[in-house]
PDB file of N, CA and C in Angstrom:
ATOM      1  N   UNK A   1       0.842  -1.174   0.000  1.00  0.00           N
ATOM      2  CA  UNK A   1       0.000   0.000   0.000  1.00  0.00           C
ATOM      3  C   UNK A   1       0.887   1.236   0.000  1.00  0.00           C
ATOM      4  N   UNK A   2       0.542   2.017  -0.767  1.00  0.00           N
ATOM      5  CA  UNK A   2       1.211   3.486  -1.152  1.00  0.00           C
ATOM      6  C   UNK A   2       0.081   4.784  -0.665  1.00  0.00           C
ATOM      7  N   UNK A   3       1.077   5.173  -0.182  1.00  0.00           N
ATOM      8  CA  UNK A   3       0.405   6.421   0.441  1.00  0.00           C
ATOM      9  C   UNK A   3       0.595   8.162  -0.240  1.00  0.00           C
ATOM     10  N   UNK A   4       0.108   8.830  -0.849  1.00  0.00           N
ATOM     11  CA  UNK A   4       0.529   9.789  -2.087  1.00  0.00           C
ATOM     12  C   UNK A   4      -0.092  11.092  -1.084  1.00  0.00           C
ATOM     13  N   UNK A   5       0.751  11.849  -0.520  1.00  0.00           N
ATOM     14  CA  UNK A   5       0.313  13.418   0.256  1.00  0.00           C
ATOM     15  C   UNK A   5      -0.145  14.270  -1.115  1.00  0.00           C
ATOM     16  N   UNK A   6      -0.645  15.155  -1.242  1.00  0.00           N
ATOM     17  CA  UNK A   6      -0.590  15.995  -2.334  1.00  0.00           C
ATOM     18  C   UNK A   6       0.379  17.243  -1.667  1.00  0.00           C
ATOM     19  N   UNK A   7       0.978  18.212  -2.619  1.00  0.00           N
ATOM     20  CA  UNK A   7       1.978  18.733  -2.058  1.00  0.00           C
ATOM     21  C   UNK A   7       2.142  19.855  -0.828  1.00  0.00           C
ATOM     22  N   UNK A   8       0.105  20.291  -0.540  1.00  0.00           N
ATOM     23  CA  UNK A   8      -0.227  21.649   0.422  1.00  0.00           C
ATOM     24  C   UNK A   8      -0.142  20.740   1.797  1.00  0.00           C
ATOM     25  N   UNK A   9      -0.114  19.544   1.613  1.00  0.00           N
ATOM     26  CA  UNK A   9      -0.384  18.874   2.772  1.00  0.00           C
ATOM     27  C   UNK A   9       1.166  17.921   3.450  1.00  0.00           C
ATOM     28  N   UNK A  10       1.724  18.278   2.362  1.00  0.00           N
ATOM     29  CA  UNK A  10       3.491  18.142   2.333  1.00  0.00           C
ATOM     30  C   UNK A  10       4.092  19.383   3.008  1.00  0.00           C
ATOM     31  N   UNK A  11       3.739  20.439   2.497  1.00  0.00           N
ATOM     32  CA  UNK A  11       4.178  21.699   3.352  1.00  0.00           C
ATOM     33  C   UNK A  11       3.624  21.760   4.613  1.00  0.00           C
ATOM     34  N   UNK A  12       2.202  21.583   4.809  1.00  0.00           N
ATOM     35  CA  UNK A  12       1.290  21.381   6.125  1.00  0.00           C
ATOM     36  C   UNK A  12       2.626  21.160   6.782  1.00  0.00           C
ATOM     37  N   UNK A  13       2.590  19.754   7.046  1.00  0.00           N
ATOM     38  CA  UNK A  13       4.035  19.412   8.185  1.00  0.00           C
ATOM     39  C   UNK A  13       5.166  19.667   7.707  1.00  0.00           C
ATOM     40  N   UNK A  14       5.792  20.228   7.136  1.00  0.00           N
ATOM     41  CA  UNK A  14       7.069  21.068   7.262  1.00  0.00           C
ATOM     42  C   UNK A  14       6.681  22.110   7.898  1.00  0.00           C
ATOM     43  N   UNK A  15       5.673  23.074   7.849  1.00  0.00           N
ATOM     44  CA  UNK A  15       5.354  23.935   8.690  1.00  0.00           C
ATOM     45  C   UNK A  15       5.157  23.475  10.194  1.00  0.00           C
ATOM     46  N   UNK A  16       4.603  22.404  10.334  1.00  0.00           N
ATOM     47  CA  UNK A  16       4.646  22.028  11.638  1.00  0.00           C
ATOM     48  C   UNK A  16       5.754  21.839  12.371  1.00  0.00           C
ATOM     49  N   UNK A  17       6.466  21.187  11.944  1.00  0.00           N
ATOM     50  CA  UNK A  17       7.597  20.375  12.308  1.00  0.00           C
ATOM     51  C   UNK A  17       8.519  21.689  12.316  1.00  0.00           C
ATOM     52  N   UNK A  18       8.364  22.732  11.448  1.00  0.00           N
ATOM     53  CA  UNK A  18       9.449  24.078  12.125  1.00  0.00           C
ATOM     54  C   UNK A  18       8.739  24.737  12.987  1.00  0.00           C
ATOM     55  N   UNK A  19       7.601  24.800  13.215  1.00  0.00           N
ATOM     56  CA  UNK A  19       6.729  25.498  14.451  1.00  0.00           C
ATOM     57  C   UNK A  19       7.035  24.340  16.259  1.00  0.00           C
ATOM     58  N   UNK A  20       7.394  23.357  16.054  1.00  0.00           N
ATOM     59  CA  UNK A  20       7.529  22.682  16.816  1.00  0.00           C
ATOM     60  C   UNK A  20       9.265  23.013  17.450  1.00  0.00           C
ATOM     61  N   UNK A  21      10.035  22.878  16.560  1.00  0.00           N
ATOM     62  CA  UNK A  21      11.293  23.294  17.173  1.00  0.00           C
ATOM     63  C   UNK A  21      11.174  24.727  17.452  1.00  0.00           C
ATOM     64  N   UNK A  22      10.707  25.577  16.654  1.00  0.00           N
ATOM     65  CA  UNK A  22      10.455  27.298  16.937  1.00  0.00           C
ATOM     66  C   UNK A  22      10.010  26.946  18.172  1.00  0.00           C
ATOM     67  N   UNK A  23       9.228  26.321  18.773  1.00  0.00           N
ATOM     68  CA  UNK A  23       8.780  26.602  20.332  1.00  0.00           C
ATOM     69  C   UNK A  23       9.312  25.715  21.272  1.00  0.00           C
ATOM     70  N   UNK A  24       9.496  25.062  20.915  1.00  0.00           N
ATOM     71  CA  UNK A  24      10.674  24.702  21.588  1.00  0.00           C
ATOM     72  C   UNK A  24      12.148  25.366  22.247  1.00  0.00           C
ATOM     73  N   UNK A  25      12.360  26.337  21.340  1.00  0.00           N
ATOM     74  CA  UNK A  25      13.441  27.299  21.131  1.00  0.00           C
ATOM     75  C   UNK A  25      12.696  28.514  22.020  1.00  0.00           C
ATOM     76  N   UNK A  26      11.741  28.620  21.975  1.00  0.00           N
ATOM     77  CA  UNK A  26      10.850  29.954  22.555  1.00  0.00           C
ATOM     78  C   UNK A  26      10.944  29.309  23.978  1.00  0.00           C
ATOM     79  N   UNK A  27      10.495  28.276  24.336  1.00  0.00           N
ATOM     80  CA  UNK A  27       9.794  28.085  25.532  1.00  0.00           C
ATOM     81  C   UNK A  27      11.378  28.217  26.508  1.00  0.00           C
ATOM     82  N   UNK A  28      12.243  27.121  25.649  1.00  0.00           N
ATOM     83  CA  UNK A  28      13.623  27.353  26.603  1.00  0.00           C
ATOM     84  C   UNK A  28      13.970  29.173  26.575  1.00  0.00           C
ATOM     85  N   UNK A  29      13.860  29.584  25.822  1.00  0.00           N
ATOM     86  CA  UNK A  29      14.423  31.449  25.473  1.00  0.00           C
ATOM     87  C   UNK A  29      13.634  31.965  26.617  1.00  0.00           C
ATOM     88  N   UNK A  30      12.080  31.765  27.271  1.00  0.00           N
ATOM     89  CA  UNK A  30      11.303  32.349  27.863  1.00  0.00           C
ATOM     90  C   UNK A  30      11.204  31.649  29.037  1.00  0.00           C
ATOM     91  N   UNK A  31      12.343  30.360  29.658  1.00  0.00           N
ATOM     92  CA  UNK A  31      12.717  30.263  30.727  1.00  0.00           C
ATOM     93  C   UNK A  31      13.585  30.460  31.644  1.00  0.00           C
ATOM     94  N   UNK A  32      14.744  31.454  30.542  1.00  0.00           N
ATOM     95  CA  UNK A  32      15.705  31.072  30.898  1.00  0.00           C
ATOM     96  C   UNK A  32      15.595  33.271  30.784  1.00  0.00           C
ATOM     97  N   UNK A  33      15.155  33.829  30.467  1.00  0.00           N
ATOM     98  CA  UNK A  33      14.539  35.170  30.267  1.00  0.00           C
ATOM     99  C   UNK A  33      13.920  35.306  32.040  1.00  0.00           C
ATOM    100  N   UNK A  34      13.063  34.119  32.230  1.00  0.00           N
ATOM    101  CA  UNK A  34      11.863  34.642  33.834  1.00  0.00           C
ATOM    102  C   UNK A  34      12.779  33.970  34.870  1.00  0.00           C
ATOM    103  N   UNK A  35      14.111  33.469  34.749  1.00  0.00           N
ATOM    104  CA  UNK A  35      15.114  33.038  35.549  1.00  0.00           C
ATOM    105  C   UNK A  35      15.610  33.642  35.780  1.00  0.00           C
ATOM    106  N   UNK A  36      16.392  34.312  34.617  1.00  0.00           N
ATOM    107  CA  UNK A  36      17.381  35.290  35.076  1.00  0.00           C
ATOM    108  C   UNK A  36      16.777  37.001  35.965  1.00  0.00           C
ATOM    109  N   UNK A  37      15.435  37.195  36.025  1.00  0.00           N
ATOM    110  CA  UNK A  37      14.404  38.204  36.499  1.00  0.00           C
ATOM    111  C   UNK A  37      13.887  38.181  37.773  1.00  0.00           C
ATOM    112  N   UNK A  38      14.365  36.704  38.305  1.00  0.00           N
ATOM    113  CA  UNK A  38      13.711  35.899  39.484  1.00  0.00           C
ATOM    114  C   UNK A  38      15.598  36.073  40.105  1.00  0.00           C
ATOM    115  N   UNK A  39      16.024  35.589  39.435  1.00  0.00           N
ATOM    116  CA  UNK A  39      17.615  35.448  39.952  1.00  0.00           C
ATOM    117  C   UNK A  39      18.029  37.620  40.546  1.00  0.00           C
ATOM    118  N   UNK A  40      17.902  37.951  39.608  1.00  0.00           N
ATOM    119  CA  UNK A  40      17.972  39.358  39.974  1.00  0.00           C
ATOM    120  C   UNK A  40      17.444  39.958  41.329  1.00  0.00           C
ATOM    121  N   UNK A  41      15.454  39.767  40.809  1.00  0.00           N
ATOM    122  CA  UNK A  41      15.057  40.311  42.254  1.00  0.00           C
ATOM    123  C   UNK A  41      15.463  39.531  43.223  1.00  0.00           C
ATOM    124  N   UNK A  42      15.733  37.990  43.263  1.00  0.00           N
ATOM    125  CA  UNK A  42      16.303  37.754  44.807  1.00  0.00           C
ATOM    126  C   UNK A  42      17.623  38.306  44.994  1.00  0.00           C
ATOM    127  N   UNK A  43      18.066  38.128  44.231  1.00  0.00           N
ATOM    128  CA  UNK A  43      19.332  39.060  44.543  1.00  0.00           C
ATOM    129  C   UNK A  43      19.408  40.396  45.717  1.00  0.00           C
ATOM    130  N   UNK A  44      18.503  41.117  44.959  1.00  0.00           N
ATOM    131  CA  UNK A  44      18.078  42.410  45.440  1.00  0.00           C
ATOM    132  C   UNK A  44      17.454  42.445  46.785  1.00  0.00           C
ATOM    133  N   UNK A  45      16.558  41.208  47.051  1.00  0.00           N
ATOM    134  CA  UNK A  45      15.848  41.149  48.416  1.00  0.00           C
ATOM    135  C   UNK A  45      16.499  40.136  49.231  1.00  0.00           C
ATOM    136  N   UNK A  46      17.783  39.644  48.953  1.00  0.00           N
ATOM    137  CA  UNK A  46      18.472  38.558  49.751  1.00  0.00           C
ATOM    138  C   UNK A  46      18.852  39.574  51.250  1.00  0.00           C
ATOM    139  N   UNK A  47      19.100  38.936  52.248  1.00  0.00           N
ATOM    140  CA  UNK A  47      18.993  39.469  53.427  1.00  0.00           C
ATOM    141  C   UNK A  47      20.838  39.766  53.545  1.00  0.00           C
ATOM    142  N   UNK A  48      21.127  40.768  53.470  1.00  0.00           N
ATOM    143  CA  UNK A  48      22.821  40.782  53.953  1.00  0.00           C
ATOM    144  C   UNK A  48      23.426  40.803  54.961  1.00  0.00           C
ATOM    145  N   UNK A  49      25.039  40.000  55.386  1.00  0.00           N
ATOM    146  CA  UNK A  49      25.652  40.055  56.064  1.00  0.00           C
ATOM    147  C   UNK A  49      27.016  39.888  55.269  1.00  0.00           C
ATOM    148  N   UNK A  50      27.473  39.262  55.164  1.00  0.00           N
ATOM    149  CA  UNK A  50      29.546  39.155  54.508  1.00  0.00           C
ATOM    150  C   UNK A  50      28.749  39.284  53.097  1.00  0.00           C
ATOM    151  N   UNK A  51      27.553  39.304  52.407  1.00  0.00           N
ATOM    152  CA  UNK A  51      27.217  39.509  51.218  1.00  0.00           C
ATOM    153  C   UNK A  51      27.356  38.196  50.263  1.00  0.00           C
ATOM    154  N   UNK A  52      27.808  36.912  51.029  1.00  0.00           N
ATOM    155  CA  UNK A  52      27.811  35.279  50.321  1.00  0.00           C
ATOM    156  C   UNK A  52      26.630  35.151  49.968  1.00  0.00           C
ATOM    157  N   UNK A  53      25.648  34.905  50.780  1.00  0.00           N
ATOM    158  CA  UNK A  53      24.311  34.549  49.811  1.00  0.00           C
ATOM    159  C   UNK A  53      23.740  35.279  48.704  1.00  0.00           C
ATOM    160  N   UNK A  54      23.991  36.236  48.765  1.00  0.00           N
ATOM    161  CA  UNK A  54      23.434  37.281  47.497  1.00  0.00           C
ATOM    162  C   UNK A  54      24.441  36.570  46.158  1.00  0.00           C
ATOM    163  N   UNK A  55      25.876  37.011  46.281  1.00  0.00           N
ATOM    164  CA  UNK A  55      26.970  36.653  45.171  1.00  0.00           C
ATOM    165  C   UNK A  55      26.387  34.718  44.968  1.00  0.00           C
ATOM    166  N   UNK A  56      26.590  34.213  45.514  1.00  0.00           N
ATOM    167  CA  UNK A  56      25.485  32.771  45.198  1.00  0.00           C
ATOM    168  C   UNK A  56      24.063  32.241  44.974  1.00  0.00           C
ATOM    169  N   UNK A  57      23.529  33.047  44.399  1.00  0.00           N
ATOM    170  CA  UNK A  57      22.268  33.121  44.146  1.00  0.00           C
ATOM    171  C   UNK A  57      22.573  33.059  42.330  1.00  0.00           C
ATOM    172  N   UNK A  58      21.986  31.920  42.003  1.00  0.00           N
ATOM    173  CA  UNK A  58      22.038  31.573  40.362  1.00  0.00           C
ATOM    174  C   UNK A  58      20.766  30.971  40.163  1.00  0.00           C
ATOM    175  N   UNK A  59      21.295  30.308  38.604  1.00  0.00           N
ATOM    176  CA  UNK A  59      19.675  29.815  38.008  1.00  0.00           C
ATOM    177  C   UNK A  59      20.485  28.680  37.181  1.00  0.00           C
ATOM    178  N   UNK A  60      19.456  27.421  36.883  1.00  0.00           N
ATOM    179  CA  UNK A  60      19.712  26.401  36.320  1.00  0.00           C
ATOM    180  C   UNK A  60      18.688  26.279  34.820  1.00  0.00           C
ATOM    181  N   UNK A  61      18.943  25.788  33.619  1.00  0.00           N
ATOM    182  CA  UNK A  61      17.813  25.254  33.318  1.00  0.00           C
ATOM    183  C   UNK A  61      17.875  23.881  32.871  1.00  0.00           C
ATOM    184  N   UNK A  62      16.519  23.018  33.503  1.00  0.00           N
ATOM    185  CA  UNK A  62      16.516  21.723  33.377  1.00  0.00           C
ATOM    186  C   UNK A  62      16.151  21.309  31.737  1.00  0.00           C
ATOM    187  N   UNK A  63      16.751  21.712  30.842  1.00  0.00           N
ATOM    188  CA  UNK A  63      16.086  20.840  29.360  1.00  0.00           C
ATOM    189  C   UNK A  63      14.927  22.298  29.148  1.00  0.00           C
ATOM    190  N   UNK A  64      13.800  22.140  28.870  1.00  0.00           N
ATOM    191  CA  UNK A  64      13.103  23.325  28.314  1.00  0.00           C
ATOM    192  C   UNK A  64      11.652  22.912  29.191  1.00  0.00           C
ATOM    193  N   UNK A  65      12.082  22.676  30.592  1.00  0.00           N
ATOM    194  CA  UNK A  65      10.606  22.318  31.241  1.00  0.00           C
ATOM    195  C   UNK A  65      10.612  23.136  32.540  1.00  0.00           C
ATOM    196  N   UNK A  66      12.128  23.301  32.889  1.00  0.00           N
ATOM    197  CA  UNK A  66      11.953  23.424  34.088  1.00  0.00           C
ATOM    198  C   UNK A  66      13.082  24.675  34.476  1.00  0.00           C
ATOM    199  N   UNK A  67      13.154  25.805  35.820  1.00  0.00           N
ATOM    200  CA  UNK A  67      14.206  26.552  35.590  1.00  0.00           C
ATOM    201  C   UNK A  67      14.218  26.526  36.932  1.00  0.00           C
ATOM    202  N   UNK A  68      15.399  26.729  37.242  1.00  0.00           N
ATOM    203  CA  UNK A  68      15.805  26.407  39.007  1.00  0.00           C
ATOM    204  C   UNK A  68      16.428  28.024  39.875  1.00  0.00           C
ATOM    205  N   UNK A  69      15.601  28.330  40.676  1.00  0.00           N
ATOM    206  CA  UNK A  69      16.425  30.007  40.807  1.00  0.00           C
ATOM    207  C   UNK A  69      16.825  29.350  42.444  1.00  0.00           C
ATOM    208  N   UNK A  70      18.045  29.497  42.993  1.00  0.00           N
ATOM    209  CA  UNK A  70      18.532  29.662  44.329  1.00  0.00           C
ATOM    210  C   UNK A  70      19.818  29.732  44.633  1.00  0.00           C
ATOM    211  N   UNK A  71      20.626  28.894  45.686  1.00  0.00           N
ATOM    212  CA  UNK A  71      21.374  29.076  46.235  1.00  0.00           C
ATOM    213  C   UNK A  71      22.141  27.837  46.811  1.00  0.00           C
ATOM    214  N   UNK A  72      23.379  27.491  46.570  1.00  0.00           N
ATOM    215  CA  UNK A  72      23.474  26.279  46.717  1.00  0.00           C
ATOM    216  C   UNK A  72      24.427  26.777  48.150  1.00  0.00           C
ATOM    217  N   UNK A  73      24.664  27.648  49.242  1.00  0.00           N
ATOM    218  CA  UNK A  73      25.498  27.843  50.271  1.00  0.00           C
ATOM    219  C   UNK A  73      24.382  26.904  51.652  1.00  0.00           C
ATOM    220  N   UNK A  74      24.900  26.403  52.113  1.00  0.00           N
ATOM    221  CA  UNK A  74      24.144  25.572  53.075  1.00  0.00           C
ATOM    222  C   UNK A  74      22.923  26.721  54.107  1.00  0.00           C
ATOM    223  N   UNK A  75      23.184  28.067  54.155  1.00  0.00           N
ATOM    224  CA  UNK A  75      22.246  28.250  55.243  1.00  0.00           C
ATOM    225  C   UNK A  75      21.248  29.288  54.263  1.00  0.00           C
ATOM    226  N   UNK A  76      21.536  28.991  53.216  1.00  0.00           N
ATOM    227  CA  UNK A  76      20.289  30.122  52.262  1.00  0.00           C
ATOM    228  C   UNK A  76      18.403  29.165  52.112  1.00  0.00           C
ATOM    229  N   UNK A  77      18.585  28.026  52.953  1.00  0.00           N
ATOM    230  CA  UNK A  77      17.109  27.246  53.010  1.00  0.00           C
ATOM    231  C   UNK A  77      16.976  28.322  54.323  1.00  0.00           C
ATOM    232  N   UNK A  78      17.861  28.362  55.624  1.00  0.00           N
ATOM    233  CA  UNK A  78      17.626  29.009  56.627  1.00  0.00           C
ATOM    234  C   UNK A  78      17.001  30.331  56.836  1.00  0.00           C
ATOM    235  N   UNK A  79      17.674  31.333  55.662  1.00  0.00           N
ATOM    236  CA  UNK A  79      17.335  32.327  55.712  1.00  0.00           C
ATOM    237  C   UNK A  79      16.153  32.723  55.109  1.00  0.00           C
ATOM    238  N   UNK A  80      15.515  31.780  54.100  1.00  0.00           N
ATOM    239  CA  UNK A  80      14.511  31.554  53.225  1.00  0.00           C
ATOM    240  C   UNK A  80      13.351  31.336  54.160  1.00  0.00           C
ATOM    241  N   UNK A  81      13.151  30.175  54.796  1.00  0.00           N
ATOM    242  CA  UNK A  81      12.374  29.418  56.251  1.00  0.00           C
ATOM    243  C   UNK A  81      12.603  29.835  57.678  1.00  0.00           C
ATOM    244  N   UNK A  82      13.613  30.442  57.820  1.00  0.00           N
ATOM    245  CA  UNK A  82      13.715  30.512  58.897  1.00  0.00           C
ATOM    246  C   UNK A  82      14.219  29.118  60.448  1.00  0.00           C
ATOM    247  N   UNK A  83      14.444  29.384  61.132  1.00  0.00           N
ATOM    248  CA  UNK A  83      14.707  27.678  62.164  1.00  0.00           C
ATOM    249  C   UNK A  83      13.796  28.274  63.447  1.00  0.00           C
ATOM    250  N   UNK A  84      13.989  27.724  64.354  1.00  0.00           N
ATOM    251  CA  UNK A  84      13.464  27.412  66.120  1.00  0.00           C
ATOM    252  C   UNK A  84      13.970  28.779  66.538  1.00  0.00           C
ATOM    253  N   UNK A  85      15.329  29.344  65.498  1.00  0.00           N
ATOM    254  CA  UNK A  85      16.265  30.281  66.663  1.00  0.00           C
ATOM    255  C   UNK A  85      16.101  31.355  65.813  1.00  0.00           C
ATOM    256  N   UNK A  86      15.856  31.809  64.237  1.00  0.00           N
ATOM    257  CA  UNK A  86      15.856  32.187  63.833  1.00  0.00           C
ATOM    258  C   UNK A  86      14.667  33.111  63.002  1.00  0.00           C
ATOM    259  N   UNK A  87      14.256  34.263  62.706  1.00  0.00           N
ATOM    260  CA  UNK A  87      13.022  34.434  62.036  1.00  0.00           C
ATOM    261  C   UNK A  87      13.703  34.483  60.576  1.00  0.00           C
ATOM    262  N   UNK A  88      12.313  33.810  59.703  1.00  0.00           N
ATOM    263  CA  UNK A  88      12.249  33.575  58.276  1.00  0.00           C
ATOM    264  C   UNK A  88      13.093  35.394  57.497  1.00  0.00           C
ATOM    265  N   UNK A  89      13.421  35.312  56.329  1.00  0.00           N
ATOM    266  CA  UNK A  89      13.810  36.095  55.517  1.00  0.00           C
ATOM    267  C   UNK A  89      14.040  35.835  54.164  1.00  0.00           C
ATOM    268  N   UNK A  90      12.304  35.901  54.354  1.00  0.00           N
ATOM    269  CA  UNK A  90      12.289  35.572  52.437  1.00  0.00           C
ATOM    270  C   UNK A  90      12.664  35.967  51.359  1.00  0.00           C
ATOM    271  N   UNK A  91      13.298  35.583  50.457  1.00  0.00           N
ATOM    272  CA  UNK A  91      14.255  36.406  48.823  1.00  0.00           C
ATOM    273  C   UNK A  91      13.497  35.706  48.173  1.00  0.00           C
ATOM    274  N   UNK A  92      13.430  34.107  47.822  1.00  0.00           N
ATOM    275  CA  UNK A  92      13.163  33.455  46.477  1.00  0.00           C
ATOM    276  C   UNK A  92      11.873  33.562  46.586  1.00  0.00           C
ATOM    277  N   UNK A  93      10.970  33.562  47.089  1.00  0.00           N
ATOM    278  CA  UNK A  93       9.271  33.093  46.899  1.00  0.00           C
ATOM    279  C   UNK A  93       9.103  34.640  47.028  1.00  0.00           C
ATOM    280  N   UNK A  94       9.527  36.247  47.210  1.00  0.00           N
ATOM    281  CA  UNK A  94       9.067  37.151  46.872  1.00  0.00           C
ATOM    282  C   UNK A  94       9.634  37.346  45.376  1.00  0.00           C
ATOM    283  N   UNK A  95      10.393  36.802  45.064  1.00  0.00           N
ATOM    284  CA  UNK A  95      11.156  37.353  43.830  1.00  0.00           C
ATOM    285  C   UNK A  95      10.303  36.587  42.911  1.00  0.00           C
ATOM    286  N   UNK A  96      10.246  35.556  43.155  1.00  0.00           N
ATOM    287  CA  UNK A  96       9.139  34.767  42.108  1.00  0.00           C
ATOM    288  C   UNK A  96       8.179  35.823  41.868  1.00  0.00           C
ATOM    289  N   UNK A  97       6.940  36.039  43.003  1.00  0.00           N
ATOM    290  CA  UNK A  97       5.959  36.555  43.526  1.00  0.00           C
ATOM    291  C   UNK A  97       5.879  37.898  42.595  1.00  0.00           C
ATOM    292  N   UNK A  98       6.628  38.604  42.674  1.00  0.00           N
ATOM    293  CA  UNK A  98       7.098  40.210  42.172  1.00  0.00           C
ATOM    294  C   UNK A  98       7.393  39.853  40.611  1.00  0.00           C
ATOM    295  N   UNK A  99       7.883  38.761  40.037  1.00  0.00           N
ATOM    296  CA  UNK A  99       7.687  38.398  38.938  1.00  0.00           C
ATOM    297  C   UNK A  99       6.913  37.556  37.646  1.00  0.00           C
ATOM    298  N   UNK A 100       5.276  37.452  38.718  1.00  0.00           N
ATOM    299  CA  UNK A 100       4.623  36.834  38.140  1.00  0.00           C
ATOM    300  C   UNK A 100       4.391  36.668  36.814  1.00  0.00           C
ATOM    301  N   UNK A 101       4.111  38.597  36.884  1.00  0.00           N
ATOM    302  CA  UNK A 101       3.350  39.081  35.776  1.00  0.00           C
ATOM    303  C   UNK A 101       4.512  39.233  34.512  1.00  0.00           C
ATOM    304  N   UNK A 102       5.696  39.676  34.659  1.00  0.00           N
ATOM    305  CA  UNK A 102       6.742  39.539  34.008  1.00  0.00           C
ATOM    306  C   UNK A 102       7.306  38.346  33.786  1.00  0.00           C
ATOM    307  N   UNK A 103       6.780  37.527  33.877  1.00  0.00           N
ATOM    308  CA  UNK A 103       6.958  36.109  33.430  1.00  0.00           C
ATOM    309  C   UNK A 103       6.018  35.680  32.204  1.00  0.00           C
ATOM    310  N   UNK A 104       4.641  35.905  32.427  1.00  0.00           N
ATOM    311  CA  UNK A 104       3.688  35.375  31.965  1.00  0.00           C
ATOM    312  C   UNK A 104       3.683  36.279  30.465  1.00  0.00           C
ATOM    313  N   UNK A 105       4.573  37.819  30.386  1.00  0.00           N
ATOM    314  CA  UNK A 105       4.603  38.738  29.604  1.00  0.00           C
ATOM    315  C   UNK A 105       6.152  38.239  28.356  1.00  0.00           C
ATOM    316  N   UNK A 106       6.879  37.696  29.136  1.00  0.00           N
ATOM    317  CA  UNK A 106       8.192  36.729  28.525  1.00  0.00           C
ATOM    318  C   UNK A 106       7.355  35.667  27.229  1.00  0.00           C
ATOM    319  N   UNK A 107       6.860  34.728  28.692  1.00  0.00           N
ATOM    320  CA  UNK A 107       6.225  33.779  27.389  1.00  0.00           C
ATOM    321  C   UNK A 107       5.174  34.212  26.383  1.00  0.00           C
ATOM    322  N   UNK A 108       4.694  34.818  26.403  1.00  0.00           N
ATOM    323  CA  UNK A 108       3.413  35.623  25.659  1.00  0.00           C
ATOM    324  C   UNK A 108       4.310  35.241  24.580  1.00  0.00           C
ATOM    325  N   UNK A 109       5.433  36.800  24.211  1.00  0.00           N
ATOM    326  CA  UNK A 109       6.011  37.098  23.179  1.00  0.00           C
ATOM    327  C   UNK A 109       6.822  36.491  22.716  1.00  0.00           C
ATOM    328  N   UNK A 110       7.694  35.441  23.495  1.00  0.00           N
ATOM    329  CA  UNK A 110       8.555  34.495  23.124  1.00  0.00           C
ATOM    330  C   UNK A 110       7.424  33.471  22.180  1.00  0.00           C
ATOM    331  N   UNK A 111       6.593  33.101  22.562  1.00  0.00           N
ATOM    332  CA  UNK A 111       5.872  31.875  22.151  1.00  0.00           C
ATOM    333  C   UNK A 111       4.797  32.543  21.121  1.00  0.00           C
ATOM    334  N   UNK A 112       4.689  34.181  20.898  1.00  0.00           N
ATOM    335  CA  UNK A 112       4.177  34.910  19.603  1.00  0.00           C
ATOM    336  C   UNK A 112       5.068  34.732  18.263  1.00  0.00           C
ATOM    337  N   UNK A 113       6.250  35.329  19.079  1.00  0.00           N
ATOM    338  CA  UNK A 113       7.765  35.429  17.777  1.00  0.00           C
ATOM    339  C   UNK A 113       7.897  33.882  17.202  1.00  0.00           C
ATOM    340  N   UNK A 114       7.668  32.916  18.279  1.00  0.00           N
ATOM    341  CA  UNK A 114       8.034  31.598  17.547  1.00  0.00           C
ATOM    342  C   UNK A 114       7.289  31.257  16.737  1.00  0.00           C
ATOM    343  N   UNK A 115       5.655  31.636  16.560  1.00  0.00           N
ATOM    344  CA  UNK A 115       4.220  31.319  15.578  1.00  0.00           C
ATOM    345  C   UNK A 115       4.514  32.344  14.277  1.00  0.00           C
ATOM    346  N   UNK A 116       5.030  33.767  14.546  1.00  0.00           N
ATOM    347  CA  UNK A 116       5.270  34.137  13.823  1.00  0.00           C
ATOM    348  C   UNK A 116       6.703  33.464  12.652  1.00  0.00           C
ATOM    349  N   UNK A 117       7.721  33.203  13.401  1.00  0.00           N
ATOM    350  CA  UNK A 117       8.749  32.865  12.416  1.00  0.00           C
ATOM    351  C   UNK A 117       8.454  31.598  12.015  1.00  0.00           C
ATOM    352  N   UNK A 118       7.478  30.661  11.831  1.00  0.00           N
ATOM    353  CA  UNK A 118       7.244  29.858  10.754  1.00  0.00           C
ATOM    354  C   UNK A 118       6.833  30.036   9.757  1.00  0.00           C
TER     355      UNK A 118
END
């Protein structure tokens, strides 16, 4: 059995198939865009003392699903949560917080530009 596309329906998925990597390309561009925005404001609202947790405050991205904003110095969960001895001093969950809307404004246009360039 032979299967015969006619040729609008040959382009059909070539168009797809470049709209698929285009967003692909968008979605990582527009995670790695609301990371580095999240990485900043905690920056800015990290609580200071010798100024280590602030200068260690980065961002990861996992593949194009996932983006990681914190701190890998052992007492930046502490200062985040707080302990028994200590009161909380939140950076990462306001910095998120403060960047909702500037997140949701990233992917908009990232994931517009990618519909457009097919």
């Amino acid at each position: 059995m032979q299967i015969e596309l006619k040729p609008h329906v040959s382009e059909a998925i070539q168009d797809l198939d470049r709209l698929g990597a285009n967003l692909r390309t968008a979605i990582r561009d527009a995670l790695e865009k609301s990371a580095m925005a999240v990485q900043s404001q905690a920056v800015l609202l990290a609580p200071v003392d010798t100024g280590n947790l602030r200068r260690s405050i980065d961002y990861s991205l996992d593949g194009f699903r996932t983006a990681h904003v914190g701190s890998n110095i052992e007492y930046s969960a502490h200062q985040e949560y707080g302990t028994r001895f200590m009161k909380a001093q939140p950076y990462l969950h306001p910095a998120l917080e403060k960047n909702k809307d500037k997140i949701r404004t990233i992917f908009d246009q990232e994931l517009e530009q990618a519909v457009r360039r097919t």
